[in-house]
N, C-alpha and C. Protein backbone atom coordinates (compact mmCIF):
# COMPACT_ATOMS: atom_id res chain seq x y z
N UNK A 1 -67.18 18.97 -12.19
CA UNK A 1 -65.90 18.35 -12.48
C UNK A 1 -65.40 17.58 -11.27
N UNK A 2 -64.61 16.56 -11.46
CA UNK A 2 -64.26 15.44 -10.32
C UNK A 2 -62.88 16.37 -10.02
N UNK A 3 -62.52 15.40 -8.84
CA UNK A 3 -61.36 16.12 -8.19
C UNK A 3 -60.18 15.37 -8.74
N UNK A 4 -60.14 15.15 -9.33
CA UNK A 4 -59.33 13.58 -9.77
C UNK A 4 -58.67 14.05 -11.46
N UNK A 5 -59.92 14.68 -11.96
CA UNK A 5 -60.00 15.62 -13.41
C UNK A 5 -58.87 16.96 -13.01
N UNK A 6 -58.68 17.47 -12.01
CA UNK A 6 -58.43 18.41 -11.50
C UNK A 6 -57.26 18.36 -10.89
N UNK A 7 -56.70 17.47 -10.46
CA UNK A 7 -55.28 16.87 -10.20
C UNK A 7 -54.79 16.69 -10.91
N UNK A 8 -55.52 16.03 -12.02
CA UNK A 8 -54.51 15.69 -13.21
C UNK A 8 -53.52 16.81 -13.93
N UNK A 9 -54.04 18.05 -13.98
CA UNK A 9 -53.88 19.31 -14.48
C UNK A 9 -53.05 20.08 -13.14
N UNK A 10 -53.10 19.74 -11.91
CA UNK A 10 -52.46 20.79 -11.45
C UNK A 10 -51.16 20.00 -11.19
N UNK A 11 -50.39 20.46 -9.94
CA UNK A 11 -49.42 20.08 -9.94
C UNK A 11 -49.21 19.17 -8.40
N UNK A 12 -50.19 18.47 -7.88
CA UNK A 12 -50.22 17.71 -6.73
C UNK A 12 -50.28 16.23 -6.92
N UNK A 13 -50.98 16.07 -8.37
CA UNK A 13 -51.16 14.55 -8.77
C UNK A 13 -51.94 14.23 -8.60
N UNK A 14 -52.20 12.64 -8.55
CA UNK A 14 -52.93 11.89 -8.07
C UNK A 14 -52.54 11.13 -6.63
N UNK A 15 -53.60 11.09 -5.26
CA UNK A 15 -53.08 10.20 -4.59
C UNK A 15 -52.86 9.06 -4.70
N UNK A 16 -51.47 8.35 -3.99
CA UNK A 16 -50.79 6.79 -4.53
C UNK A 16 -50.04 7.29 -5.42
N UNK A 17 -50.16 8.03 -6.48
CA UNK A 17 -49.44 8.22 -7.62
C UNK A 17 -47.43 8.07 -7.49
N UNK A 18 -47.26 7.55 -8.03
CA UNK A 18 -45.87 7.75 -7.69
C UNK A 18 -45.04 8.81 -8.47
N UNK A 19 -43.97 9.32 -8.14
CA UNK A 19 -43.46 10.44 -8.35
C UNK A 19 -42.38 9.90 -9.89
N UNK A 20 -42.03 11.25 -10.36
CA UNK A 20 -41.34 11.20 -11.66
C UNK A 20 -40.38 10.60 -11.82
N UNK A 21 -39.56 10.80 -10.44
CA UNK A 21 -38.19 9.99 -10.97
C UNK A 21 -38.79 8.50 -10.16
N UNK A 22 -39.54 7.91 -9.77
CA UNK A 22 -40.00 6.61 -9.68
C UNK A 22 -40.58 6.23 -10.78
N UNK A 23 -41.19 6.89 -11.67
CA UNK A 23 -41.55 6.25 -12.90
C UNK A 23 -40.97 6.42 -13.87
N UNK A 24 -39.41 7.02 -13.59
CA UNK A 24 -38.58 7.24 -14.93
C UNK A 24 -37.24 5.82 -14.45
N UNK A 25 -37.79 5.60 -13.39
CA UNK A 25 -36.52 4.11 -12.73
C UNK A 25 -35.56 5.25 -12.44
N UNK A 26 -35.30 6.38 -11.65
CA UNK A 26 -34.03 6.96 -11.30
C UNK A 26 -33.74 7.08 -9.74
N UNK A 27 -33.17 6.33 -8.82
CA UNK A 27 -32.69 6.57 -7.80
C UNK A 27 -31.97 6.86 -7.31
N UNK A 28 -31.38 7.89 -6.68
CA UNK A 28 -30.33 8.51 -6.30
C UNK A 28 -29.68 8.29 -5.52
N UNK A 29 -30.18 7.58 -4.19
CA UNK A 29 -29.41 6.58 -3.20
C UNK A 29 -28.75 5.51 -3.72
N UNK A 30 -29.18 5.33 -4.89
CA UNK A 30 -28.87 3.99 -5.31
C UNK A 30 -28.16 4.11 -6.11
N UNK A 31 -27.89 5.48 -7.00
CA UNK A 31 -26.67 6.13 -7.91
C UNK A 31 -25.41 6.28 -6.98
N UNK A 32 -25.49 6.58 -6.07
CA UNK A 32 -24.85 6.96 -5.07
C UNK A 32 -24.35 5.85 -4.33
N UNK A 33 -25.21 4.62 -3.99
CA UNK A 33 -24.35 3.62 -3.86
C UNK A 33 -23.21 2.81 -4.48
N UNK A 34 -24.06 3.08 -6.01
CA UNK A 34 -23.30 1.93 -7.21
C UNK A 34 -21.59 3.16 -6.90
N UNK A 35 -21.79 4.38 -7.10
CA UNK A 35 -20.93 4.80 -7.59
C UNK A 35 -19.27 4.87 -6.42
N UNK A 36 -19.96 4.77 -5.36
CA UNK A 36 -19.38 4.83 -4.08
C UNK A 36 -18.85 3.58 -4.10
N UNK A 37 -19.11 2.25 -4.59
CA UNK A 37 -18.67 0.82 -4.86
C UNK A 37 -17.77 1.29 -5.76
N UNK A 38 -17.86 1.71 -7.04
CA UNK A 38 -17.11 1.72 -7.82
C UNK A 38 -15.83 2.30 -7.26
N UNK A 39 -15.93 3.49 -7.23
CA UNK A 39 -14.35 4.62 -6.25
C UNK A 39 -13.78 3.82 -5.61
N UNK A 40 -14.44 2.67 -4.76
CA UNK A 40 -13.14 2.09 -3.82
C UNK A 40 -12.64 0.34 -4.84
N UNK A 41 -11.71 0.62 -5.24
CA UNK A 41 -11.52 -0.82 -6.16
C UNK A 41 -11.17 -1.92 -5.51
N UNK A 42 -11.22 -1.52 -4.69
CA UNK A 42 -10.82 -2.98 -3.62
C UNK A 42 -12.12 -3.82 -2.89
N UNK A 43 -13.12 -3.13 -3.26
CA UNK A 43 -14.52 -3.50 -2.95
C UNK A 43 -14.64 -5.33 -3.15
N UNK A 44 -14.61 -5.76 -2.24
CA UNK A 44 -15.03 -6.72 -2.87
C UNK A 44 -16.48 -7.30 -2.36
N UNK A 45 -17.15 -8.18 -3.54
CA UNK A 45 -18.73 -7.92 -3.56
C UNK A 45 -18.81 -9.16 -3.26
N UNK A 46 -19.41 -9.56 -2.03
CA UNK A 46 -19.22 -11.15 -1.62
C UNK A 46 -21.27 -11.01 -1.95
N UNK A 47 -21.29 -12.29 -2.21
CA UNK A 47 -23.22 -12.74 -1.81
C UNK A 47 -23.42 -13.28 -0.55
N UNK A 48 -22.80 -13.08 0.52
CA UNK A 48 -23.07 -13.39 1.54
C UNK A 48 -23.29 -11.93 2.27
N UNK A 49 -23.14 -10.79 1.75
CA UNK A 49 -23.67 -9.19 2.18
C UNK A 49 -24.57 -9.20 1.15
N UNK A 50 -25.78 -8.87 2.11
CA UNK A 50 -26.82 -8.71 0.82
C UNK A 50 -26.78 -7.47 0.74
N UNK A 51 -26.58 -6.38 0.60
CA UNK A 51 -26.48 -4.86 -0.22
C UNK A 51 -25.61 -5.14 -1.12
N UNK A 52 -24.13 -6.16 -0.87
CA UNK A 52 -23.59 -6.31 -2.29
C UNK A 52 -24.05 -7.46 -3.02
N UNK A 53 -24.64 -8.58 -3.02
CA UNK A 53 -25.48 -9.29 -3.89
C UNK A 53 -26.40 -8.62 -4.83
N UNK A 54 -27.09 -7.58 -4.50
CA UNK A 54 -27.62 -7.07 -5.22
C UNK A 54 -27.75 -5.36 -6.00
N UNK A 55 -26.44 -5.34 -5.55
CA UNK A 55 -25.73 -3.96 -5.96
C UNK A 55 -26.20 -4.13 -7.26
N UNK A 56 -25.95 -4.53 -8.42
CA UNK A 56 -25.80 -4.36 -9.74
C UNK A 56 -27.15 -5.21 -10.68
N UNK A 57 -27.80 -5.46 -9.23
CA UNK A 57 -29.40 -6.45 -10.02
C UNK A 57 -29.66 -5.38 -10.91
N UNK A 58 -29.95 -4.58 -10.84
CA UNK A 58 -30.67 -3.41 -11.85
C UNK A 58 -29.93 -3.21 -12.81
N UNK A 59 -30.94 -3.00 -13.90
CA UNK A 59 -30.09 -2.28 -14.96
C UNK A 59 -30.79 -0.79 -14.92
N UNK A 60 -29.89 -0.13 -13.78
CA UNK A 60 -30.15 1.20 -14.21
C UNK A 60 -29.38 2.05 -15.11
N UNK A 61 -29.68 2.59 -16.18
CA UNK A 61 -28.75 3.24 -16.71
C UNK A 61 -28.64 4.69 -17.10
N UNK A 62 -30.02 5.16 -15.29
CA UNK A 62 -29.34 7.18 -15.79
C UNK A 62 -28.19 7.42 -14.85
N UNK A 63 -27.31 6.50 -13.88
CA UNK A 63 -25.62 6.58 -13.38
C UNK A 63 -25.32 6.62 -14.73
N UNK A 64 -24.85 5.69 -15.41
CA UNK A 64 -23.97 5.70 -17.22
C UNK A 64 -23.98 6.54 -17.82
N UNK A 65 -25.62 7.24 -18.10
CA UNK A 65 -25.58 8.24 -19.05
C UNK A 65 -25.27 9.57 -18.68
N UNK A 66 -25.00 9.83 -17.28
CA UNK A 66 -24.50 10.91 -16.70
C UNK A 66 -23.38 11.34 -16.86
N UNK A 67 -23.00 9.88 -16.41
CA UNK A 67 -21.34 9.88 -16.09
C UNK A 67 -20.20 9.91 -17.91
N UNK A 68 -21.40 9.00 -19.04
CA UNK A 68 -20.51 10.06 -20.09
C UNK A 68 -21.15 10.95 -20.40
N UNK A 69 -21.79 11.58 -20.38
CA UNK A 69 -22.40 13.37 -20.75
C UNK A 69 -21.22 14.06 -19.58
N UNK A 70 -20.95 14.01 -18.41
CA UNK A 70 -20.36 14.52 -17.71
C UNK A 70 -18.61 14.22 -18.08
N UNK A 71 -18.48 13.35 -18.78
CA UNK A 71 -17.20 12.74 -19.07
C UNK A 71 -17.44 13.94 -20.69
N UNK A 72 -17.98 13.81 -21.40
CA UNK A 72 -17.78 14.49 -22.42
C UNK A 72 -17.75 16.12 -22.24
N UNK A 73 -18.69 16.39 -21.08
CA UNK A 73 -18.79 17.95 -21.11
C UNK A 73 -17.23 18.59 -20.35
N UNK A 74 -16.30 17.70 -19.29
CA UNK A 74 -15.44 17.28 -19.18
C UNK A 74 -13.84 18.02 -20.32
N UNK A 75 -14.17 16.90 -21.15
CA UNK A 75 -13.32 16.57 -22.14
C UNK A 75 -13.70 18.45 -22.83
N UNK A 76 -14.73 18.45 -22.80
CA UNK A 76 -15.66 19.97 -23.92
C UNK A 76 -14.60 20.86 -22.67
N UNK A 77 -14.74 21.24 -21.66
CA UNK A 77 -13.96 21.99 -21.03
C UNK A 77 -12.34 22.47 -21.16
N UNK A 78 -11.89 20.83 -21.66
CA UNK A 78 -10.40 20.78 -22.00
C UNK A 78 -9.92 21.52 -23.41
N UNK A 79 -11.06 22.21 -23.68
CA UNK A 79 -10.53 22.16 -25.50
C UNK A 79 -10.87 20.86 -26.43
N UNK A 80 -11.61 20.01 -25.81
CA UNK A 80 -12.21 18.52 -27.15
C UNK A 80 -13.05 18.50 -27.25
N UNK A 81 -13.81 18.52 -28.19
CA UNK A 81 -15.26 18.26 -28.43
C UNK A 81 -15.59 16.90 -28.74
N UNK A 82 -15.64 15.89 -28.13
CA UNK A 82 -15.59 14.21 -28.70
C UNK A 82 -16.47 13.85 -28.11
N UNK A 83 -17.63 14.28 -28.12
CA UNK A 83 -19.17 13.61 -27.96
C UNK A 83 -19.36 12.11 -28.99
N UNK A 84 -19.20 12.45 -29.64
CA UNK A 84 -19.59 11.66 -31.01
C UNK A 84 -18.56 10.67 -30.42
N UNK A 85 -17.17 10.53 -30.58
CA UNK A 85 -15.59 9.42 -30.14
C UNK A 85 -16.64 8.50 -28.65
N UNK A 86 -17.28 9.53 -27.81
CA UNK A 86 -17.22 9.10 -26.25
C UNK A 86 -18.63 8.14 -26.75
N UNK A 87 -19.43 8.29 -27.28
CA UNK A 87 -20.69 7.86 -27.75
C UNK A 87 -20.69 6.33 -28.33
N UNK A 88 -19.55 6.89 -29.56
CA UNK A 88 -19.16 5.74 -30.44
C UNK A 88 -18.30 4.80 -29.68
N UNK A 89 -17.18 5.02 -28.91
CA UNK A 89 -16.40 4.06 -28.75
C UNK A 89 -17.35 3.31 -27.50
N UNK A 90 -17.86 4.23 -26.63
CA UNK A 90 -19.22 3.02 -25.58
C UNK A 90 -19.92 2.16 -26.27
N UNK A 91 -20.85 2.58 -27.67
CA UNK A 91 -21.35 1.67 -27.79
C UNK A 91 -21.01 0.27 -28.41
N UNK A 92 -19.38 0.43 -29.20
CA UNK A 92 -18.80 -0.64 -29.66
C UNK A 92 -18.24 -1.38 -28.41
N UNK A 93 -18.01 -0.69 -27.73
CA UNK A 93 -17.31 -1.29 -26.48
C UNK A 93 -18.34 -2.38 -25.38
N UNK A 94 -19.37 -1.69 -25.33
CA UNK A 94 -20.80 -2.37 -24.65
C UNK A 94 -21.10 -3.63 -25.78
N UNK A 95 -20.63 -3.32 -26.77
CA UNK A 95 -21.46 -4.65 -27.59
C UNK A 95 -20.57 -5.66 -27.60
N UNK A 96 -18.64 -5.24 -28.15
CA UNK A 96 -18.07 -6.48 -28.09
C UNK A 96 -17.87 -6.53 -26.56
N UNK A 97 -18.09 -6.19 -25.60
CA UNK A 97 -17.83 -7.19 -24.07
C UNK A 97 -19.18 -8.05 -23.86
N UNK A 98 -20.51 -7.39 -24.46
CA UNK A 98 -21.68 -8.08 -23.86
C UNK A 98 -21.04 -9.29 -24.58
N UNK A 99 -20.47 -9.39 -25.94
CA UNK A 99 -20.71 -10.79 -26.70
C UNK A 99 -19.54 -11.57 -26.27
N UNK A 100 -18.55 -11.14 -25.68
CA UNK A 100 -17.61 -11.85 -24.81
C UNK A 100 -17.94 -12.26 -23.79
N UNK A 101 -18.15 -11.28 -22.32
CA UNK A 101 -18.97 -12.04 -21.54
C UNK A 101 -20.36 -12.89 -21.05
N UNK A 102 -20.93 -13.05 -22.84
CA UNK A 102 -22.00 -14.26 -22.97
C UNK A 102 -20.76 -15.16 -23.15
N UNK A 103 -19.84 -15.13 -23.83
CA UNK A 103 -19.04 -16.29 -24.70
C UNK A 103 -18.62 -16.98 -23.24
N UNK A 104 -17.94 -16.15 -22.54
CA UNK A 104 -16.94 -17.05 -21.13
C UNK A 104 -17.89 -17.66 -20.34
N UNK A 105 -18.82 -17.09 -20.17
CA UNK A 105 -20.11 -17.31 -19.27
C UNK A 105 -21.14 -18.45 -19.43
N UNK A 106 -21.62 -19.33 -18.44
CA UNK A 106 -22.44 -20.07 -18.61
C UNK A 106 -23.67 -19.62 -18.72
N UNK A 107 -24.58 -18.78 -18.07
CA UNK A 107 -25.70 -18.24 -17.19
C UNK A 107 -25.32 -16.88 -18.00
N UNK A 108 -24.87 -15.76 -18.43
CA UNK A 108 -24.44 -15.20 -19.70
C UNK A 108 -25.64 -13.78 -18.75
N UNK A 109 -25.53 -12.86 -19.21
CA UNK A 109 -25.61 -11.85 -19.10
C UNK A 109 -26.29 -10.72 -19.93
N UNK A 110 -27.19 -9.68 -19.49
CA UNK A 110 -27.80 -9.15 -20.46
C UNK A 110 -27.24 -7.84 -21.00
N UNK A 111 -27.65 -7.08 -21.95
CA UNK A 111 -26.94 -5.99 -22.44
C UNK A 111 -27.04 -4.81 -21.03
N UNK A 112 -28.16 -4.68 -20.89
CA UNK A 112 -28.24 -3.40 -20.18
C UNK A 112 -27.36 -3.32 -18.92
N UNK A 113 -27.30 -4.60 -18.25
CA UNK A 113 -26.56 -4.59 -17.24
C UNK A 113 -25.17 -4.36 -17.46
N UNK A 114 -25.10 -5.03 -18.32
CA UNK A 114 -23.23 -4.56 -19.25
C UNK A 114 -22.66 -3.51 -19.42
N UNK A 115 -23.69 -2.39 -20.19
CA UNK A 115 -23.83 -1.06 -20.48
C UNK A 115 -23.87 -0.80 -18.92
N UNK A 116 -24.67 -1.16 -17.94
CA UNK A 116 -24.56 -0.23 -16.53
C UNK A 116 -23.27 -0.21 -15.61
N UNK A 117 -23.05 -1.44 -15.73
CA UNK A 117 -21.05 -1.74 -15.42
C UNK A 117 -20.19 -1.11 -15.93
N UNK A 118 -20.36 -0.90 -17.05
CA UNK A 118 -19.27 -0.25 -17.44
C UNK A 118 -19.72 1.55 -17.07
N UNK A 119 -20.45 1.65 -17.61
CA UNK A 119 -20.99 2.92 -17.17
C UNK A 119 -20.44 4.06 -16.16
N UNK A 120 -20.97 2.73 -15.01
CA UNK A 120 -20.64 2.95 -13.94
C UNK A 120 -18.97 3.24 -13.46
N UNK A 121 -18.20 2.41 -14.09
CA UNK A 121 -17.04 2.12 -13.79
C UNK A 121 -16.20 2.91 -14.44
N UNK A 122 -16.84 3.93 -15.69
CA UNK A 122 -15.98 5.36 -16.68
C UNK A 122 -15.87 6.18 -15.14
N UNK A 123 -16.67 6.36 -13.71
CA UNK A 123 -16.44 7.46 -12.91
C UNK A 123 -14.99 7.72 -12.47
N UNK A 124 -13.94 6.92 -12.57
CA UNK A 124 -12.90 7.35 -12.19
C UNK A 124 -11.86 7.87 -13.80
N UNK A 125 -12.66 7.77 -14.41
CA UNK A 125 -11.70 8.56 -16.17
C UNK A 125 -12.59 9.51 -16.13
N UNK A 126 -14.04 9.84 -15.49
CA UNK A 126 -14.20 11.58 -15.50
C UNK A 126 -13.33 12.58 -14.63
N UNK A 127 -12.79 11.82 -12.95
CA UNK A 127 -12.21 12.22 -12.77
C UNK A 127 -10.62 12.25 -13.62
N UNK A 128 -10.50 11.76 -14.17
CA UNK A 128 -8.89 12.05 -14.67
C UNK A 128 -9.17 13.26 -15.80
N UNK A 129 -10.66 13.27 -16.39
CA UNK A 129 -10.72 14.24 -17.60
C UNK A 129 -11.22 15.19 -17.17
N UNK A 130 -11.52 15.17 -15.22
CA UNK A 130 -11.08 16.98 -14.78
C UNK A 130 -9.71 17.20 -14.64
N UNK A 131 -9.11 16.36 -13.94
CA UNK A 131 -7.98 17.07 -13.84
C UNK A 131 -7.07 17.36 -15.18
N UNK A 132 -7.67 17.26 -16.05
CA UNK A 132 -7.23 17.48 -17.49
C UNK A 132 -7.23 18.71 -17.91
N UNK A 133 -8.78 19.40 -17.44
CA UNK A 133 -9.44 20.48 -17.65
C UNK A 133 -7.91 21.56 -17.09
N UNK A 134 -7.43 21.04 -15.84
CA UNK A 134 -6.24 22.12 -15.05
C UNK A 134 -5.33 21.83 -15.38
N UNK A 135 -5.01 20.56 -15.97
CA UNK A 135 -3.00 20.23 -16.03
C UNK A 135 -3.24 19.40 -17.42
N UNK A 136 -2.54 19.94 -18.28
CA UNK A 136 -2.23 19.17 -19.86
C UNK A 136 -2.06 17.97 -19.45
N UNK A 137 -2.77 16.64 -19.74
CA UNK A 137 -2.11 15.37 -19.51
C UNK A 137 -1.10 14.92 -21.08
N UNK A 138 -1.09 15.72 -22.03
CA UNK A 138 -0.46 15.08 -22.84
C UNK A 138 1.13 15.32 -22.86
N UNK A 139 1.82 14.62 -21.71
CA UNK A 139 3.23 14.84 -21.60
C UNK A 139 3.46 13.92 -20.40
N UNK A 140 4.92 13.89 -19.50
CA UNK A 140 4.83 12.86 -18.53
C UNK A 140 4.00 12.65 -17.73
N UNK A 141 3.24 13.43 -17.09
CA UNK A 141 2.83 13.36 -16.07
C UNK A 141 1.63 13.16 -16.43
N UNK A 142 0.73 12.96 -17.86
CA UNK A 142 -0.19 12.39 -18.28
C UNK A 142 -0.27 10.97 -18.59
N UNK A 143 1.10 11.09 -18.96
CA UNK A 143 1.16 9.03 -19.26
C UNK A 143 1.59 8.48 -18.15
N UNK A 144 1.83 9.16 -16.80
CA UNK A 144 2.16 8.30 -16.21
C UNK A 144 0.76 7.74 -15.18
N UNK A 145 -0.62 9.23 -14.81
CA UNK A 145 -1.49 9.12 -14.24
C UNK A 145 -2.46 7.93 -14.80
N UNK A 146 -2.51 8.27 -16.33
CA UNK A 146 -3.39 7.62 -17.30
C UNK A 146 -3.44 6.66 -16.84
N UNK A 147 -2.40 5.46 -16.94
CA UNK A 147 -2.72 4.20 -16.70
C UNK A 147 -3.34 3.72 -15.50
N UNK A 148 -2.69 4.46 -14.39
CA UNK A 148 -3.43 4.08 -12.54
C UNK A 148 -5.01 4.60 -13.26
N UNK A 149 -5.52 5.39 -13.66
CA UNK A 149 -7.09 5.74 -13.73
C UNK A 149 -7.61 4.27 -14.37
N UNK A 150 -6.85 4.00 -15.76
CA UNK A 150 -7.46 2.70 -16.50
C UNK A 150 -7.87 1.57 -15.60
N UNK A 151 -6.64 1.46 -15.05
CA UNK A 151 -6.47 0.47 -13.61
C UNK A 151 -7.44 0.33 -13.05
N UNK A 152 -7.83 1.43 -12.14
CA UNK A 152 -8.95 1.81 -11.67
C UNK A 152 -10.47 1.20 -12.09
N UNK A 153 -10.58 1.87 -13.50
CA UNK A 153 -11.78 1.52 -14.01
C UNK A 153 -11.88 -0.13 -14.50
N UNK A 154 -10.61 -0.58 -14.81
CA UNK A 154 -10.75 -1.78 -15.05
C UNK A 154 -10.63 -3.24 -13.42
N UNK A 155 -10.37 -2.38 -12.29
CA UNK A 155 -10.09 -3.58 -11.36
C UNK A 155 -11.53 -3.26 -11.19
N UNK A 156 -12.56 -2.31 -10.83
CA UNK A 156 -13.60 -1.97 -10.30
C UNK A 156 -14.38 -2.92 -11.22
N UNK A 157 -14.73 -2.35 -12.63
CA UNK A 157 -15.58 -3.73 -13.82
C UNK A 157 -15.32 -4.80 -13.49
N UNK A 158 -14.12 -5.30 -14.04
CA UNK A 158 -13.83 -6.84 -13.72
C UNK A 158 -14.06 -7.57 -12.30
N UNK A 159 -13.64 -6.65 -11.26
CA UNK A 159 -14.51 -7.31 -9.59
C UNK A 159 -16.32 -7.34 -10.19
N UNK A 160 -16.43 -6.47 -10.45
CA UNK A 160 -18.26 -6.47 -10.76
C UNK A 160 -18.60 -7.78 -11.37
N UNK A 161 -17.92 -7.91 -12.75
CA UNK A 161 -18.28 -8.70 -13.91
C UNK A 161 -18.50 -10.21 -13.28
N UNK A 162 -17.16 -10.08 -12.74
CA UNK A 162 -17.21 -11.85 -11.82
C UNK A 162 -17.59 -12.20 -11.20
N UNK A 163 -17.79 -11.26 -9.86
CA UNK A 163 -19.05 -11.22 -9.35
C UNK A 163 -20.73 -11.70 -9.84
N UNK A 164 -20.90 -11.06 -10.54
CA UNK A 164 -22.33 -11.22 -11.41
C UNK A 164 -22.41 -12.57 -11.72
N UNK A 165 -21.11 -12.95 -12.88
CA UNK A 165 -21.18 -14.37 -13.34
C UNK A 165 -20.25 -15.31 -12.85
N UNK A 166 -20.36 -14.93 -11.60
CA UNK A 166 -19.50 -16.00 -10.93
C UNK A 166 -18.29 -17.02 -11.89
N UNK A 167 -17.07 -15.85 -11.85
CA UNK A 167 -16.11 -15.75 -13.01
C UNK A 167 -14.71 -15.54 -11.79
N UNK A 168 -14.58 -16.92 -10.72
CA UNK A 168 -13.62 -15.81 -10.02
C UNK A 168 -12.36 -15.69 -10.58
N UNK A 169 -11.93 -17.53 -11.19
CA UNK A 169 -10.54 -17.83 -11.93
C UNK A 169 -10.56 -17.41 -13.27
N UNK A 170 -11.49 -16.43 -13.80
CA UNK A 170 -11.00 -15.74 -15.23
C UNK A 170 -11.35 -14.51 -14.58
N UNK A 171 -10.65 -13.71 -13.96
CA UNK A 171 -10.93 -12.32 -13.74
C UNK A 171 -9.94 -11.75 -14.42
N UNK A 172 -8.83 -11.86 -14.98
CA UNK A 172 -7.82 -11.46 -15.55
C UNK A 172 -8.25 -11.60 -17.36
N UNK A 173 -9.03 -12.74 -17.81
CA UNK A 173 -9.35 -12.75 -18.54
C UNK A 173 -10.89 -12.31 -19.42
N UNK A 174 -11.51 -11.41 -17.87
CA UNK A 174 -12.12 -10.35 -18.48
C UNK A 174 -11.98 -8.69 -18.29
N UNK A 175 -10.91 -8.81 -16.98
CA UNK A 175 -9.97 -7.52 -16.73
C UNK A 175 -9.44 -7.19 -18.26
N UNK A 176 -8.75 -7.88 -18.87
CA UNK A 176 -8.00 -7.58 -20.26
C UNK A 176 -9.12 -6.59 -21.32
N UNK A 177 -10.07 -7.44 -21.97
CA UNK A 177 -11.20 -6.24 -22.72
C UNK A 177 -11.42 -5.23 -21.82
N UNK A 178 -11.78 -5.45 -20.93
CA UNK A 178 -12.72 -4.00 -19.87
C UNK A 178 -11.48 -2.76 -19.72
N UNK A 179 -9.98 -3.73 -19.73
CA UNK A 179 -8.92 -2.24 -19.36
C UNK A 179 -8.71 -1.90 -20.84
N UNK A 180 -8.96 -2.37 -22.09
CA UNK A 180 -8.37 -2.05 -23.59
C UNK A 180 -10.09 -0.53 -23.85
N UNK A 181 -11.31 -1.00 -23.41
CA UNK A 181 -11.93 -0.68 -23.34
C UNK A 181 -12.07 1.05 -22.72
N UNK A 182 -11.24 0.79 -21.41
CA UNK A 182 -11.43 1.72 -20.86
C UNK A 182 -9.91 2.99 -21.44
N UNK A 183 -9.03 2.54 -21.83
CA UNK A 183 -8.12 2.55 -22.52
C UNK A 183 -8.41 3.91 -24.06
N UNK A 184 -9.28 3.07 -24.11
CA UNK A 184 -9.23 4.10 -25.63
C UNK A 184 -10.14 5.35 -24.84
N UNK A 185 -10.88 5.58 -23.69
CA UNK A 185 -11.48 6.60 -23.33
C UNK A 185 -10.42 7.56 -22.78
N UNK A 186 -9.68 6.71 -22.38
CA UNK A 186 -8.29 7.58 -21.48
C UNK A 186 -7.83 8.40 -22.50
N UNK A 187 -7.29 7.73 -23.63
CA UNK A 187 -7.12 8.43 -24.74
C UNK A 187 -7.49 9.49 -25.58
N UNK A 188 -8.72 9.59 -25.56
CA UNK A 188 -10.03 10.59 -25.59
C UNK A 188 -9.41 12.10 -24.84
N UNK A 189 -8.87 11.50 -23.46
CA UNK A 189 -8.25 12.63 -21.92
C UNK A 189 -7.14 13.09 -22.63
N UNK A 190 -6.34 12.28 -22.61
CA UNK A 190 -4.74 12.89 -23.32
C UNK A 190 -4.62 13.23 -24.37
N UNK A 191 -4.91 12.54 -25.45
CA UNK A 191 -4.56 13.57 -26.86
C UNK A 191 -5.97 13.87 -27.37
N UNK A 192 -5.40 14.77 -28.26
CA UNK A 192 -6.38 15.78 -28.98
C UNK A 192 -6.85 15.10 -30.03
N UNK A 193 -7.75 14.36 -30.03
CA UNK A 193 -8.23 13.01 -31.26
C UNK A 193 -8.51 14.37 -32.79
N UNK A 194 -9.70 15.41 -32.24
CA UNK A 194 -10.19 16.17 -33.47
C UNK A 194 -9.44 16.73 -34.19
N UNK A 195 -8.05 16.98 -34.07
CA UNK A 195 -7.55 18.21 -34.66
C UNK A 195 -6.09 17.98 -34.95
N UNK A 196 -5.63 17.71 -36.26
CA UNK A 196 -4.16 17.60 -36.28
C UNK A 196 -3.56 18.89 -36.60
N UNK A 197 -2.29 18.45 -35.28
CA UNK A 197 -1.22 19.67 -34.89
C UNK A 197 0.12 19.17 -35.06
């Protein structure tokens, strides 16, 4: 038997071989960058820094799918079970912005990257749907946090978006979908969508 037959089966590999999360596209420095961009909203992403020129080349999307599984398990902590709401309203939400920001756009934009922007940019409404988990947001002090989080998620997208498609004098006019967007997730945080009381 070859040695090669014999790697395959154990657990060392093949040499050269590249490792699992290199062949599943998952990087963690690089999760860790996008997400660290996102948190500070004041980021701004010039192409004259090349780490931010090419912050968002990738469409990676195991940051996104984390961040709502972690946004839903989240919400599951609070007393909501809205897997299905957090699921559904992303993917309507990923489809009418991709077909908006083809519409404004010359040079137009692909889905996955869309889906990874936004994705990316739910990390500050997981944090609001921990602190949910400890303090009821459905009363003042929920409507008043809610909106600074939307804020949040929507100045962070919309710097991205324009960025990408070099969109600087409509940033307001793709800030608007991305905060209605992020909006109905907030909503998801504060009231109790499953269950009438």
């Amino acid at each position: 038997m070859s040695t090669e037959w014999l790697a395959a089966f154990g657990t060392g590999g093949l040499p050269g071989e590249p490792t699992l999360m290199e062949e599943l596209d998952i990087n963690f420095p690089h999760i860790m960058d996008k997400s660290l961009a996102v948190l500070n909203p004041f980021h701004q992403y010039s192409p004259d820094h090349n780490k931010d020129a090419h912050l968002m080349d990738d469409t990676d999307l195991a940051g996104p799918l984390l961040f709502c599984f972690v946004f839903g398990v989240l919400l599951l902590f609070s007393g909501k079970s809205q897997f299905g709401y957090v699921y559904g309203v992303g993917l309507m939400g990923v489809i009418s912005i991709y077909l908006l920001l083809n519409l404004m756009s010359e040079g137009g934009i692909d889905a996955s990257r869309v889906t990874s922007v936004l994705g990316y940019c739910l990390l500050p409404l997981c944090l609001l749907s921990a602190i949910n988990v400890f303090v009821k947001l459905n009363g003042v002090f929920g409507f008043v946090i809610s909106p600074l989080f939307i804020l949040w998620c929507c100045t962070s997208a919309s710097g991205i978006f324009v960025s990408i498609l070099n969109l600087q004098n409509q940033r307001f006019l793709v800030a608007y979908p991305v905060g209605l967007f992020y909006a109905c997730f907030a909503l998801l945080s504060v009231f109790d969508v499953g269950s009438a009381k």
